[in-house]
N, C-alpha and C. Protein backbone atom coordinates (compact mmCIF):
# COMPACT_ATOMS: atom_id res chain seq x y z
N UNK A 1 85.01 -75.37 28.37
CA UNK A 1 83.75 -75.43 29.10
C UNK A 1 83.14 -74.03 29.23
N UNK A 2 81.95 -74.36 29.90
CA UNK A 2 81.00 -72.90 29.79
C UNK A 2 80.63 -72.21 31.34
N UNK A 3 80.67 -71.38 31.67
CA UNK A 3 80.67 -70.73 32.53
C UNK A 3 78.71 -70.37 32.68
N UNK A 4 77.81 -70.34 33.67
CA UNK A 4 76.84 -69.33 33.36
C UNK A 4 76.68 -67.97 33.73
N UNK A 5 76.43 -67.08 32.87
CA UNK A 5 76.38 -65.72 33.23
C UNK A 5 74.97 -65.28 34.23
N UNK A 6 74.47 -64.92 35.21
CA UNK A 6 73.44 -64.11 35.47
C UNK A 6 73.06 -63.28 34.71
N UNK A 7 71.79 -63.17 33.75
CA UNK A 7 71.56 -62.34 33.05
C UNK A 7 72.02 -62.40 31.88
N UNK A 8 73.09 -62.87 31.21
CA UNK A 8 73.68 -62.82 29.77
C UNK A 8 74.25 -64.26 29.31
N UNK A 9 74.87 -63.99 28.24
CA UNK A 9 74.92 -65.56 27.43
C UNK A 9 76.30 -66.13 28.13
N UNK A 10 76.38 -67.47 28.40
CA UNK A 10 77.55 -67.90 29.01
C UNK A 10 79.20 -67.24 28.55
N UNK A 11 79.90 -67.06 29.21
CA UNK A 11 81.65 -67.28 29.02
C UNK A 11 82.17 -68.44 28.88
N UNK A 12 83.21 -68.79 27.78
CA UNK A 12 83.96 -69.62 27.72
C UNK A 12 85.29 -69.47 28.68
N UNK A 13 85.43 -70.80 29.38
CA UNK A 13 86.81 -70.66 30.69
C UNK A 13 86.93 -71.75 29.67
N UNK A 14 88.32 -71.68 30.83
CA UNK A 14 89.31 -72.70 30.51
C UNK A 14 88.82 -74.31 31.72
N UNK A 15 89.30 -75.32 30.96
CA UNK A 15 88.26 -76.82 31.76
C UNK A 15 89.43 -76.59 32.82
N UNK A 16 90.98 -76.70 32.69
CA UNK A 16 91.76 -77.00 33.81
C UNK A 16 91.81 -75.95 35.23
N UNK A 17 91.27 -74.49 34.92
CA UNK A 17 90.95 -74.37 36.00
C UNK A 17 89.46 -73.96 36.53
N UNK A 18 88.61 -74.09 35.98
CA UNK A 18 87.46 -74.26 36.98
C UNK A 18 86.67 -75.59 36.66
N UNK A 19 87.08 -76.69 35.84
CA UNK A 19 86.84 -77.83 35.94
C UNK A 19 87.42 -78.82 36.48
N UNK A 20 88.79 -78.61 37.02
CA UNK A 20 89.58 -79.41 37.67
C UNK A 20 89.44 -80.33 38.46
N UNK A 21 90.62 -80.91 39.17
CA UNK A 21 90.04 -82.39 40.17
C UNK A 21 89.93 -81.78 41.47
N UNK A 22 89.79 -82.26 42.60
CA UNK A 22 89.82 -81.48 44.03
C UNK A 22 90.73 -82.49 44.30
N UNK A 23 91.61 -81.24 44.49
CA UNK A 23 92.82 -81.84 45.73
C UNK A 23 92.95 -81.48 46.81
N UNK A 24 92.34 -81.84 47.92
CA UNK A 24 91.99 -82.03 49.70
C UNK A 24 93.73 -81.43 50.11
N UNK A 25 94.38 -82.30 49.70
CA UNK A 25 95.57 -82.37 50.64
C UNK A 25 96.75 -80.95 49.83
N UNK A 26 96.77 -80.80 48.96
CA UNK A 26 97.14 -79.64 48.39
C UNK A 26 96.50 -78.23 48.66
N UNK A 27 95.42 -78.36 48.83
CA UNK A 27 94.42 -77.51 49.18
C UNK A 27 94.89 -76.44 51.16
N UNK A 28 94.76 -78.04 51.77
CA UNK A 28 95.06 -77.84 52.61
C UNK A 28 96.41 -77.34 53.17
N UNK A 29 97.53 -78.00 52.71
CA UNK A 29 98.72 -77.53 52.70
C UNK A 29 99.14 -75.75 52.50
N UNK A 30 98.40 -75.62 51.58
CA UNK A 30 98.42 -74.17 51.26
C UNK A 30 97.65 -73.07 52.19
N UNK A 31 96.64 -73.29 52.49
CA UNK A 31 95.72 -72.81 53.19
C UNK A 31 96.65 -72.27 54.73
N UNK A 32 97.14 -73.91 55.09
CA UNK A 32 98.01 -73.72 56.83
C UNK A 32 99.41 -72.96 56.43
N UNK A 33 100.10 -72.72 55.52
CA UNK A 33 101.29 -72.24 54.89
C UNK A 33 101.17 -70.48 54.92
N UNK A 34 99.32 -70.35 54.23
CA UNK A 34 99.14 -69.15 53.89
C UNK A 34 99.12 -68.36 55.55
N UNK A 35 97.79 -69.06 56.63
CA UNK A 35 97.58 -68.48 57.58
C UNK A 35 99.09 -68.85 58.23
N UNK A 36 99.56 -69.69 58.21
CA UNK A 36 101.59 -69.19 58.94
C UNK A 36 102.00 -67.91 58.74
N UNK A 37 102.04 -67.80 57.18
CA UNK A 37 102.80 -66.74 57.15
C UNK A 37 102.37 -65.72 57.85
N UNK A 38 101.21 -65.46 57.82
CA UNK A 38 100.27 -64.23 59.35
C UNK A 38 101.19 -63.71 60.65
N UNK A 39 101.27 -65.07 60.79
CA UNK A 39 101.42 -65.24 62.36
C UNK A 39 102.75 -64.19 62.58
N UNK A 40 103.07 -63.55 63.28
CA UNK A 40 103.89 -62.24 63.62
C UNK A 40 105.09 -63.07 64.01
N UNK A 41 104.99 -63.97 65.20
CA UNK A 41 106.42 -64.76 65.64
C UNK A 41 107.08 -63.98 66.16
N UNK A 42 106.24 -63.45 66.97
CA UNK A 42 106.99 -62.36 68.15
C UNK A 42 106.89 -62.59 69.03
N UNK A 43 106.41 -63.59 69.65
CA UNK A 43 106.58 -64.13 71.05
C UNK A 43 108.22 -64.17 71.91
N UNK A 44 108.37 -63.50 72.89
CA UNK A 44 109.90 -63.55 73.59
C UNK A 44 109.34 -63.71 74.91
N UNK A 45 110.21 -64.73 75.48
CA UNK A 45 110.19 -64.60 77.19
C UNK A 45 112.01 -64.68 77.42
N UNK A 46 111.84 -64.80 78.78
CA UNK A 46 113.65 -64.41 79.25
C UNK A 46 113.84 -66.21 79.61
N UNK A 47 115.34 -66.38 79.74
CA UNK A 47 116.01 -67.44 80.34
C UNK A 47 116.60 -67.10 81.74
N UNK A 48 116.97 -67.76 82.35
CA UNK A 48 116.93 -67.22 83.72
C UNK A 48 118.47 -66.72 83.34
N UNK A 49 118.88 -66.36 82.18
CA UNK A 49 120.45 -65.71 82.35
C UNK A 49 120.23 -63.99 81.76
N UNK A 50 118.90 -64.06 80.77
CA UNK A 50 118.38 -62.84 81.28
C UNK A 50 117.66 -62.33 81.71
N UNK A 51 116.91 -63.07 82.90
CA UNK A 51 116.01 -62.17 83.92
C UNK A 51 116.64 -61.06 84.86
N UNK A 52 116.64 -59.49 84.82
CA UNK A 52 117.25 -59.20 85.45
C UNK A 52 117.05 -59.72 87.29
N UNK A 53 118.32 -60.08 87.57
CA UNK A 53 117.84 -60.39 89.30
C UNK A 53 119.24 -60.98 89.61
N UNK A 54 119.64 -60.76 91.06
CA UNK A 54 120.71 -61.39 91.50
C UNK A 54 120.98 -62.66 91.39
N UNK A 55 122.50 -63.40 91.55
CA UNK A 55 122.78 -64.57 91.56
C UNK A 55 123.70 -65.12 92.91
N UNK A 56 123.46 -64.13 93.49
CA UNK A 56 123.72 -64.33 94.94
C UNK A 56 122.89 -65.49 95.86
N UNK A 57 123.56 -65.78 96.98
CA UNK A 57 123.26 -66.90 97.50
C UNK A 57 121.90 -66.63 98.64
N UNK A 58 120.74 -66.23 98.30
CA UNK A 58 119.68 -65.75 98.73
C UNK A 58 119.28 -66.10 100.41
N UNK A 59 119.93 -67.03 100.63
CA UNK A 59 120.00 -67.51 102.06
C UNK A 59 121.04 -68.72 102.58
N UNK A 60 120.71 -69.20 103.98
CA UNK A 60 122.18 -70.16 104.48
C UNK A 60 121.74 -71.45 103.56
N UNK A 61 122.61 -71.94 103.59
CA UNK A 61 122.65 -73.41 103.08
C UNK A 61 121.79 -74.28 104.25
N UNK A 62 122.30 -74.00 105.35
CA UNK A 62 121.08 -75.12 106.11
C UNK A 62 120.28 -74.65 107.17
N UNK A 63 119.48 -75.45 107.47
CA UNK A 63 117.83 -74.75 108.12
C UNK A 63 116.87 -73.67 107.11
N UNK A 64 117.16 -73.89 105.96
CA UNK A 64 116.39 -72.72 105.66
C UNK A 64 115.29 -73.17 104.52
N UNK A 65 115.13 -74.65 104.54
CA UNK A 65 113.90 -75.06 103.41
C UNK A 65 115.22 -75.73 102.24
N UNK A 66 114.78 -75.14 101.21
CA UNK A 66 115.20 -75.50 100.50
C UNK A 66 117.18 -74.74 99.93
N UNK A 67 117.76 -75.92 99.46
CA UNK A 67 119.23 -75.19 99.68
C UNK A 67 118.74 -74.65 98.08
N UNK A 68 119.18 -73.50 97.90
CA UNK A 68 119.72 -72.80 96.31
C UNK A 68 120.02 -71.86 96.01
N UNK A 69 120.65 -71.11 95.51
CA UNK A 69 121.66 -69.95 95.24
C UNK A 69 120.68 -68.92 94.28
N UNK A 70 120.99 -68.82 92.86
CA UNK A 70 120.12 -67.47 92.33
C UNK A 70 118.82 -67.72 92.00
N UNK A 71 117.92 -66.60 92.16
CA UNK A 71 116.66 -66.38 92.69
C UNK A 71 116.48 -66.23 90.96
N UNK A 72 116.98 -66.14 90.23
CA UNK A 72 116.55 -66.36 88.72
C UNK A 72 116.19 -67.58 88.45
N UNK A 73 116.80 -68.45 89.04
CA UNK A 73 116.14 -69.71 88.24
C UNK A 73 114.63 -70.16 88.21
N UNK A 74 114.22 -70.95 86.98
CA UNK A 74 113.16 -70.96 87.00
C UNK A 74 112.22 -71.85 87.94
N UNK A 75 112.64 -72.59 88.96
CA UNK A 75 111.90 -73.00 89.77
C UNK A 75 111.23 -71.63 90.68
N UNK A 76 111.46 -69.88 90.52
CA UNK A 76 111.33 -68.87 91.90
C UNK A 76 110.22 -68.08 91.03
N UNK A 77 109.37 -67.75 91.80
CA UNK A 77 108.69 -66.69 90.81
C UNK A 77 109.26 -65.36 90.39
N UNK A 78 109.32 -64.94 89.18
CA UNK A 78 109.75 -63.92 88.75
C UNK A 78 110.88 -64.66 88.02
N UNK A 79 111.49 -65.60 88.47
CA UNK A 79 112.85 -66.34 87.48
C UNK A 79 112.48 -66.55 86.16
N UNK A 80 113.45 -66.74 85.28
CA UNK A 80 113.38 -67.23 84.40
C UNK A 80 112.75 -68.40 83.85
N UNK A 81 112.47 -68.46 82.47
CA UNK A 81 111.52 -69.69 81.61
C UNK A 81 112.63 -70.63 81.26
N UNK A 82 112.02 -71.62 81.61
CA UNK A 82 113.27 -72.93 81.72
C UNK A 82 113.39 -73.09 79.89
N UNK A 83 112.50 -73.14 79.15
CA UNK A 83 112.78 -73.50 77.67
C UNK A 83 111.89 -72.37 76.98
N UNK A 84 112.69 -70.71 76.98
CA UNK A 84 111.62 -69.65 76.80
C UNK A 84 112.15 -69.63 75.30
N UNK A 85 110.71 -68.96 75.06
CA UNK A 85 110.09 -69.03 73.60
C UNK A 85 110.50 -67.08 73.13
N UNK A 86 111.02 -67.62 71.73
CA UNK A 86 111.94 -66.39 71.30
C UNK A 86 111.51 -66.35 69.69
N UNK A 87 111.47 -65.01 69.54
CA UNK A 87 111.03 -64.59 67.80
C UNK A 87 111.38 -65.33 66.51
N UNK A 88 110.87 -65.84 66.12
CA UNK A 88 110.53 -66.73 65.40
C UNK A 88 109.68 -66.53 64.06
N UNK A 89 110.26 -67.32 62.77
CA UNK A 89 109.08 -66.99 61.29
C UNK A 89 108.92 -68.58 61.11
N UNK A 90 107.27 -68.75 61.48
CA UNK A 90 106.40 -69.58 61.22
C UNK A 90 105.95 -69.78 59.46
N UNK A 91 106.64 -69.38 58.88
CA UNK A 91 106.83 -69.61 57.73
C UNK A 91 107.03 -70.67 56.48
N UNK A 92 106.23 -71.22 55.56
CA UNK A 92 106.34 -72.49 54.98
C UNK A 92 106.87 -72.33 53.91
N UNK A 93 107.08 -73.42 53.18
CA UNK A 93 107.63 -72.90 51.79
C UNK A 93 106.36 -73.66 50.47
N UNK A 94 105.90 -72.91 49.62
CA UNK A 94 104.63 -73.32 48.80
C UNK A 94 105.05 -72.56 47.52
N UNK A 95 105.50 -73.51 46.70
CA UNK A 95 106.20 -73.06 45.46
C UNK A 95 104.79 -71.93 44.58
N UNK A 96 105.27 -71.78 43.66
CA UNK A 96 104.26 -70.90 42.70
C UNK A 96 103.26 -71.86 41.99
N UNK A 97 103.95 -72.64 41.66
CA UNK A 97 102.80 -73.99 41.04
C UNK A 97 101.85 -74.72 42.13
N UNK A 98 102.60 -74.62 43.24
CA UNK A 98 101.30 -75.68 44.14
C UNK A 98 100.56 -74.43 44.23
N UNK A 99 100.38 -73.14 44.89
CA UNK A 99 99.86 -71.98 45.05
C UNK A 99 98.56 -72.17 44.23
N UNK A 100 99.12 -71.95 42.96
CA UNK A 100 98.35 -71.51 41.68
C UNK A 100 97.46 -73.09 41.50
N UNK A 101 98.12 -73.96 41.36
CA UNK A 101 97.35 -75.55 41.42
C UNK A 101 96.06 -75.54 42.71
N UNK A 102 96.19 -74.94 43.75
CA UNK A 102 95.75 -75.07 45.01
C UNK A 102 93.92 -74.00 44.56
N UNK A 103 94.11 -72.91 44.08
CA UNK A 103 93.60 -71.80 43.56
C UNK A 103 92.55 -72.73 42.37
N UNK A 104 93.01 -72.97 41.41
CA UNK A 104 92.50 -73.93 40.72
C UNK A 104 91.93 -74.53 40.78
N UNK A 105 92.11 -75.75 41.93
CA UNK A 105 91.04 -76.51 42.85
C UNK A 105 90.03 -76.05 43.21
N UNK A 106 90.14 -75.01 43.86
CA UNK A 106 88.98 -74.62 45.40
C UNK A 106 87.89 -73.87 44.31
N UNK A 107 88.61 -73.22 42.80
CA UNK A 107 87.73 -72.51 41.78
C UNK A 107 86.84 -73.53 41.26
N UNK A 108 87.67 -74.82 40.92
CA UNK A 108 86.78 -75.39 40.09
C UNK A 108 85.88 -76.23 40.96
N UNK A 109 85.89 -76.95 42.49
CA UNK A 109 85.09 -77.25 43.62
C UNK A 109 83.71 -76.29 43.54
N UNK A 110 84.29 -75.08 43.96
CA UNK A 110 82.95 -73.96 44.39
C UNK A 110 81.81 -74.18 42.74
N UNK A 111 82.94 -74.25 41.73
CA UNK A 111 81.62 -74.54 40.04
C UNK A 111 81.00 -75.74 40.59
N UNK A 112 81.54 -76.67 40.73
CA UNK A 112 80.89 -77.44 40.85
C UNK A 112 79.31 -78.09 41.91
N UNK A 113 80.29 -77.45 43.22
CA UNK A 113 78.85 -77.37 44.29
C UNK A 113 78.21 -75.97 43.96
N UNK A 114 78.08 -75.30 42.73
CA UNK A 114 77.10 -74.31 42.64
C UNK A 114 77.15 -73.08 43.73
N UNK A 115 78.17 -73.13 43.99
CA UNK A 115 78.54 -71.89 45.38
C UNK A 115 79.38 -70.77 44.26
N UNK A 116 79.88 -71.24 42.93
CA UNK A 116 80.40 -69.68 42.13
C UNK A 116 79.52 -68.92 41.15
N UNK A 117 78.99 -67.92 41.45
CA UNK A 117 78.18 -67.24 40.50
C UNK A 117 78.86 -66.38 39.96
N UNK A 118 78.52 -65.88 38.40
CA UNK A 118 79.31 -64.88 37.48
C UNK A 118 78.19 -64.16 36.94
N UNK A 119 78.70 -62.70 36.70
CA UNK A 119 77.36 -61.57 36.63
C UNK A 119 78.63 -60.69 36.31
N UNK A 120 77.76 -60.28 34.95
CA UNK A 120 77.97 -59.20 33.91
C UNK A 120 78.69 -57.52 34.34
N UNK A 121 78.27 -57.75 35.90
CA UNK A 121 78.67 -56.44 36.34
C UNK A 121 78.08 -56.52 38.25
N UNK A 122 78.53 -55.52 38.88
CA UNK A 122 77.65 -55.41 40.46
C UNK A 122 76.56 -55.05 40.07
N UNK A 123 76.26 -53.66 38.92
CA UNK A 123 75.76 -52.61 39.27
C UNK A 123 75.41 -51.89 40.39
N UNK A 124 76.49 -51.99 40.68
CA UNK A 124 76.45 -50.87 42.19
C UNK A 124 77.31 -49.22 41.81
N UNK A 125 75.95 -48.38 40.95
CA UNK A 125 76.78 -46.69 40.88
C UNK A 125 76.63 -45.77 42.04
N UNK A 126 75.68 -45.98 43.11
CA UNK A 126 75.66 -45.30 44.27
C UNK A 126 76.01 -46.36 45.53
N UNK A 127 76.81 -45.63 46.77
CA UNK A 127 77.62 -46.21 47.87
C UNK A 127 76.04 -46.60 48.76
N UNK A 128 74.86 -47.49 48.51
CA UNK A 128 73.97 -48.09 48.73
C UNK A 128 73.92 -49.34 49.42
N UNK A 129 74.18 -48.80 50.82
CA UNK A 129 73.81 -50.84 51.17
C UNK A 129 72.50 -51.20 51.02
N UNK A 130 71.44 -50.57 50.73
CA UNK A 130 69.77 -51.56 50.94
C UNK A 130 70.16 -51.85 48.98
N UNK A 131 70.68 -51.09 48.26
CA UNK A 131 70.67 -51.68 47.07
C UNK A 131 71.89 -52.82 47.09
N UNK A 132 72.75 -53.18 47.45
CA UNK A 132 73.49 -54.12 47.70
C UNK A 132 72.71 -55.36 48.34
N UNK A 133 72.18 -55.15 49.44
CA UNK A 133 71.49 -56.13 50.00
C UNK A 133 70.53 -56.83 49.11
N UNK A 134 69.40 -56.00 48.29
CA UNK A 134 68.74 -55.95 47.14
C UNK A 134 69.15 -57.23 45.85
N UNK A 135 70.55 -56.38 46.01
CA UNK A 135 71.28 -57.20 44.36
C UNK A 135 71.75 -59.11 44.77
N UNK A 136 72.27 -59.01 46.30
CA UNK A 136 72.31 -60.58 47.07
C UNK A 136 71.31 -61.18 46.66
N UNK A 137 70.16 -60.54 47.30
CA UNK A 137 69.49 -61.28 47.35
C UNK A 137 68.52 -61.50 45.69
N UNK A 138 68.83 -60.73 44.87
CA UNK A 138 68.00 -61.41 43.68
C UNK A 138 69.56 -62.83 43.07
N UNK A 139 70.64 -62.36 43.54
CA UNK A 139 71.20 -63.05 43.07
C UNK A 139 71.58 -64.93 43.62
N UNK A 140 70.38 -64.23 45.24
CA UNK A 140 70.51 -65.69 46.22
C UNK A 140 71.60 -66.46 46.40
N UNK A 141 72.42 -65.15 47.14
CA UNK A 141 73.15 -64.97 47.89
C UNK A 141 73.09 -65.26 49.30
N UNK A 142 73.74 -66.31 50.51
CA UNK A 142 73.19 -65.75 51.56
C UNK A 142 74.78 -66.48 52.63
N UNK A 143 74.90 -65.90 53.60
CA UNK A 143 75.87 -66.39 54.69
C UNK A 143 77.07 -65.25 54.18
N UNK A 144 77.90 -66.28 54.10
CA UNK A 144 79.60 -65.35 53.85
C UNK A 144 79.34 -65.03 52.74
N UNK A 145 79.93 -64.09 51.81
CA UNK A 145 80.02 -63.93 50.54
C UNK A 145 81.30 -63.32 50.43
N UNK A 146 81.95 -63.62 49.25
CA UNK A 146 83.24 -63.18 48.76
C UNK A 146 82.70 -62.20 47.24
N UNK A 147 82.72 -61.39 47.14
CA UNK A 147 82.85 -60.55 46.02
C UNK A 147 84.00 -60.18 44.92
N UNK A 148 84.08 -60.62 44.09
CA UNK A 148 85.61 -60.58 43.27
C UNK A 148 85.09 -59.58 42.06
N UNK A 149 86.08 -58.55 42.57
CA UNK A 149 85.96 -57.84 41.38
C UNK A 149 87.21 -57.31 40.55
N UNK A 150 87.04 -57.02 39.53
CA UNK A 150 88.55 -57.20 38.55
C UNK A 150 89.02 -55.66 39.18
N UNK A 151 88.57 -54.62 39.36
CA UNK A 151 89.32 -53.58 40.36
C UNK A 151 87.84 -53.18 41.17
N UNK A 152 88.43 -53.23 42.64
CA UNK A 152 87.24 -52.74 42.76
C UNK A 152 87.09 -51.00 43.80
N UNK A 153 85.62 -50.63 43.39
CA UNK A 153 85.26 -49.22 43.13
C UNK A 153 85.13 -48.98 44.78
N UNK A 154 84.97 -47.60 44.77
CA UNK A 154 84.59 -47.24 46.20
C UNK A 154 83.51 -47.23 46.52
N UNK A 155 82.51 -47.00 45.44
CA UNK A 155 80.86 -47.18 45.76
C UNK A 155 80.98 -48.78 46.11
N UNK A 156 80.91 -49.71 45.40
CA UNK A 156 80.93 -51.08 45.80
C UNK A 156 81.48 -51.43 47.41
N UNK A 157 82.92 -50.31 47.53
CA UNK A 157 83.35 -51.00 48.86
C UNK A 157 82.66 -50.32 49.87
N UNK A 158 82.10 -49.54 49.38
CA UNK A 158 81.19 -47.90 50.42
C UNK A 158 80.20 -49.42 50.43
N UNK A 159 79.31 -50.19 49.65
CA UNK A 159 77.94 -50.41 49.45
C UNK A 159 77.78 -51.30 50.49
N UNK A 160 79.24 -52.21 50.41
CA UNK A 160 78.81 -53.69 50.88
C UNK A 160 79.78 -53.39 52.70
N UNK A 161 80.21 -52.29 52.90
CA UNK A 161 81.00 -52.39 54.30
C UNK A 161 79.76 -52.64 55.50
N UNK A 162 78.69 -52.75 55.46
CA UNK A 162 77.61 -53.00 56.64
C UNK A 162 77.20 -54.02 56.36
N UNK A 163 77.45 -54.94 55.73
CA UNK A 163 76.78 -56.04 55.37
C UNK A 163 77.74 -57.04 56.37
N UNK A 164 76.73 -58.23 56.81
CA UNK A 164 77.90 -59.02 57.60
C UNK A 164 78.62 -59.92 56.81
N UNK A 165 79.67 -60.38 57.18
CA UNK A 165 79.78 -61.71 56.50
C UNK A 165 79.81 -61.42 54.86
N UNK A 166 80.43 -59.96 54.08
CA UNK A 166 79.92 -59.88 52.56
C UNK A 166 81.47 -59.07 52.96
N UNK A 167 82.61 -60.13 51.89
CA UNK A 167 84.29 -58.94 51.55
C UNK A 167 84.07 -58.86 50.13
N UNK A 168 84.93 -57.89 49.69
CA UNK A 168 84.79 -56.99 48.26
C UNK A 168 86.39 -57.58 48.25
N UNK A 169 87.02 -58.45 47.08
CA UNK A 169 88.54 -58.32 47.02
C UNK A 169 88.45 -57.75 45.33
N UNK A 170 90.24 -57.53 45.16
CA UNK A 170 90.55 -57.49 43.78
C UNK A 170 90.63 -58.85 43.17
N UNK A 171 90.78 -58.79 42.12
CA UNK A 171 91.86 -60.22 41.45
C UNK A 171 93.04 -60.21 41.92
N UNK A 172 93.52 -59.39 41.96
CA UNK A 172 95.18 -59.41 42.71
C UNK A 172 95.19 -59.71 43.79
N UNK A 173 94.01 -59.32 44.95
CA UNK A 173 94.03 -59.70 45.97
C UNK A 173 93.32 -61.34 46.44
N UNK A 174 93.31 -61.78 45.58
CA UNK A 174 92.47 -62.98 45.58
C UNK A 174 93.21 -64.23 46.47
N UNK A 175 92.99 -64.90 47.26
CA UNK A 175 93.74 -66.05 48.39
C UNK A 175 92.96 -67.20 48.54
N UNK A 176 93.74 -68.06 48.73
CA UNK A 176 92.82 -69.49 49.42
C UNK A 176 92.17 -69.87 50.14
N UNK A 177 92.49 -68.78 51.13
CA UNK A 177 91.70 -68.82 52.37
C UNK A 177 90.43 -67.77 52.70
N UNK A 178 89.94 -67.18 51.32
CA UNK A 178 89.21 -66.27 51.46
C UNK A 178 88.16 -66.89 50.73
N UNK A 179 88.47 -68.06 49.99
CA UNK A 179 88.14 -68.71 48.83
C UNK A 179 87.20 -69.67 49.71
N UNK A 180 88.19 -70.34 50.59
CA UNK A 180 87.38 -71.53 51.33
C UNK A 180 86.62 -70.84 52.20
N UNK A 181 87.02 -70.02 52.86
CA UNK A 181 85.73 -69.74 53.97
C UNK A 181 84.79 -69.00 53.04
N UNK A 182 84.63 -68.50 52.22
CA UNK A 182 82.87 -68.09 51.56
C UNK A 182 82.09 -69.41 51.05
N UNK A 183 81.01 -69.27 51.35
CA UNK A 183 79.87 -69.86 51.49
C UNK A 183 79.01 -69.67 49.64
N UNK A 184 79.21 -68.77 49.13
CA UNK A 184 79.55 -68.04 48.32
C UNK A 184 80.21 -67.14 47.66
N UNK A 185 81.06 -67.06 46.54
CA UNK A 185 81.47 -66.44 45.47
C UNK A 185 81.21 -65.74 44.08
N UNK A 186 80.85 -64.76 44.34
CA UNK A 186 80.71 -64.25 42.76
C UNK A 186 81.57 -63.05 42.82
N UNK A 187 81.35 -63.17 40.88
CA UNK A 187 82.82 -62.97 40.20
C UNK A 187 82.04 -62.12 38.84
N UNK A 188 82.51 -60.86 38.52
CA UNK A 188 81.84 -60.62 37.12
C UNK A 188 82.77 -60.97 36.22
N UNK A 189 82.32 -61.26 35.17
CA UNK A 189 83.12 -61.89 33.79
C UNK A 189 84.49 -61.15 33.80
N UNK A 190 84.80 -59.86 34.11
CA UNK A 190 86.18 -59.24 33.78
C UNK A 190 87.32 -59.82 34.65
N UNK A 191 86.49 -60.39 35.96
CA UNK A 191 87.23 -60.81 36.96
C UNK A 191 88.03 -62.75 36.39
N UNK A 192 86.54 -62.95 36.04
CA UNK A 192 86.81 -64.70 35.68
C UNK A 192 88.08 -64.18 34.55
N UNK A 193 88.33 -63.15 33.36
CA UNK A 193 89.02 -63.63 32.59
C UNK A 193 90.50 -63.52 32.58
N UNK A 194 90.60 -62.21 33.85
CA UNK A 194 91.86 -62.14 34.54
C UNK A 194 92.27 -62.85 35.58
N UNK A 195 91.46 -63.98 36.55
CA UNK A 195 91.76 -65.20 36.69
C UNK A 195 92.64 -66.25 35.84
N UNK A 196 91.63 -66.31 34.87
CA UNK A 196 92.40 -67.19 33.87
C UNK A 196 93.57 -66.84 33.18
N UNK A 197 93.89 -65.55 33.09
CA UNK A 197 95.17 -65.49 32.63
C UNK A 197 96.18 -65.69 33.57
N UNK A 198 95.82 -65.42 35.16
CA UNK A 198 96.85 -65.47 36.07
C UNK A 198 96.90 -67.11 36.44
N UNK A 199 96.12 -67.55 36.54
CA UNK A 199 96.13 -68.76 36.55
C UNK A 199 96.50 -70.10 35.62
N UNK A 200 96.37 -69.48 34.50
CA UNK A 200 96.40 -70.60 33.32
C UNK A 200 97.86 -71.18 33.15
C-alpha cells in the first residue's frame, strides 16, 4: 500500500502494519500494562507491630470507657493500619509480539481516520516557534500533536517546546500511549521506514 507524502510522491509501507485490523482489546491491554509499569509502588504505611508506641496497658480495666491494652492498635489514633499498604511492582507482563501487534494497530487506525500525516522533512533549521507554529498549521495540524522524528534535532526540540499540546519523540522512543492520546501524528518518511523495520 501507499502512504501520502505532503509535498512529494507517495511511500510504499508495508499493508500489515499501517493497514491492519483494530484491535480495541489488545490495544487496550497494552496501553494499562504500559502506564503500570510508571507507577513507582512506593506506597508504605506501618502495622500496628511497627508503629513505634507502647504496648502497655494504657489504663484500668474497669471504669475507664473502653477496656484495651496497646495504644498501637489500629482502632487509636496514631496506631497502626489494620491492612497497611507496602512497596509493591504494579507491573504486567506484555510479550514482544502483543507490544509490537498493539503499535501496529493504533498506526494503521490513525491512516485510516486521517489523523497520520507523512512529510518529506520538518524543515525546521532555526530553534523558531512562530515558524513551527507556521509549518502546523499549513500542515492542519491542530489539538495534541505527536511529532515523530527518525532522530530528533535540537532546533526542532528548541522550536516546538512552547507550543501546547505539540511532543517531538524519536523512533526509539515511540509508545502506545503517546500514540493514542495525539489527536494528530506526523511522521517524515525516514521515520515511517524505520518503523517498518522495527515493526515488521
Amino acid at each position: 500500500m501507499e502512504l501520502n507524502v505532503i509535498g512529494a510522491k507517495p511511500v510504499e509501507v508495508s499493508e500489515t502494519i499501517f493497514g491492519g485490523e483494530f484491535r480495541e482489546d489488545l490495544i487496550h491491554q497494552v496501553v494499562v500494562a504500559y502506564q503500570a509499569a510508571g507507577r513507582a509502588g512506593t506506597k508504605a504505611q506501618k502495622t500496628r507491630s511497627e508503629v513505634n508506641g507502647t504496648t502497655k496497658k494504657s489504663k484500668r480495666q474497669k471504669g475507664g470507657g473502653a477496656r484495651h491494652g496497646a495504644l498501637t492498635a489500629p482502632i487509636f489514633i496514631g496506631g497502626g493500619v489494620t491492612f497497611a499498604a507496602k512497596p509493591r511492582s504494579f507491573e504486567q507482563k506484555v510479550n514482544r509480539k502483543m507490544y509490537r501487534g498493539a503499535l501496529r494497530s493504533i498506526l494503521a487506525e490513525l491512516n485510516r481516520q486521517g489523523r497520520l500525516k507523512v512529510v518529506e522533512d520538518f524543515g525546521v533549521d532555526q530553534p523558531k516557534t512562530k515558524a513551527m507554529v507556521g509549518k502546523l498549521a499549513e500542515l492542519e495540524v491542530s489539538g495534541r500533536a505527536l511529532l515523530v522524528s527518525e532522530s530528533s534535532t535540537e532546533e526542532l526540540f528548541l522550536a516546538t517546546r512552547n507550543i501546547p499540546y505539540v511532543h517531538v519523540v524519536d523512533v526509539a522512543a515511540l509508545n502506545p500511549v503517546s500514540l493514542v492520546g495525539a489527536d494528530h501524528v506526523v511522521m517524515t518518511v525516514e521515520s515511517v521506514k524505520k518503523i517498518e523495520e522495527w515493526l515488521a
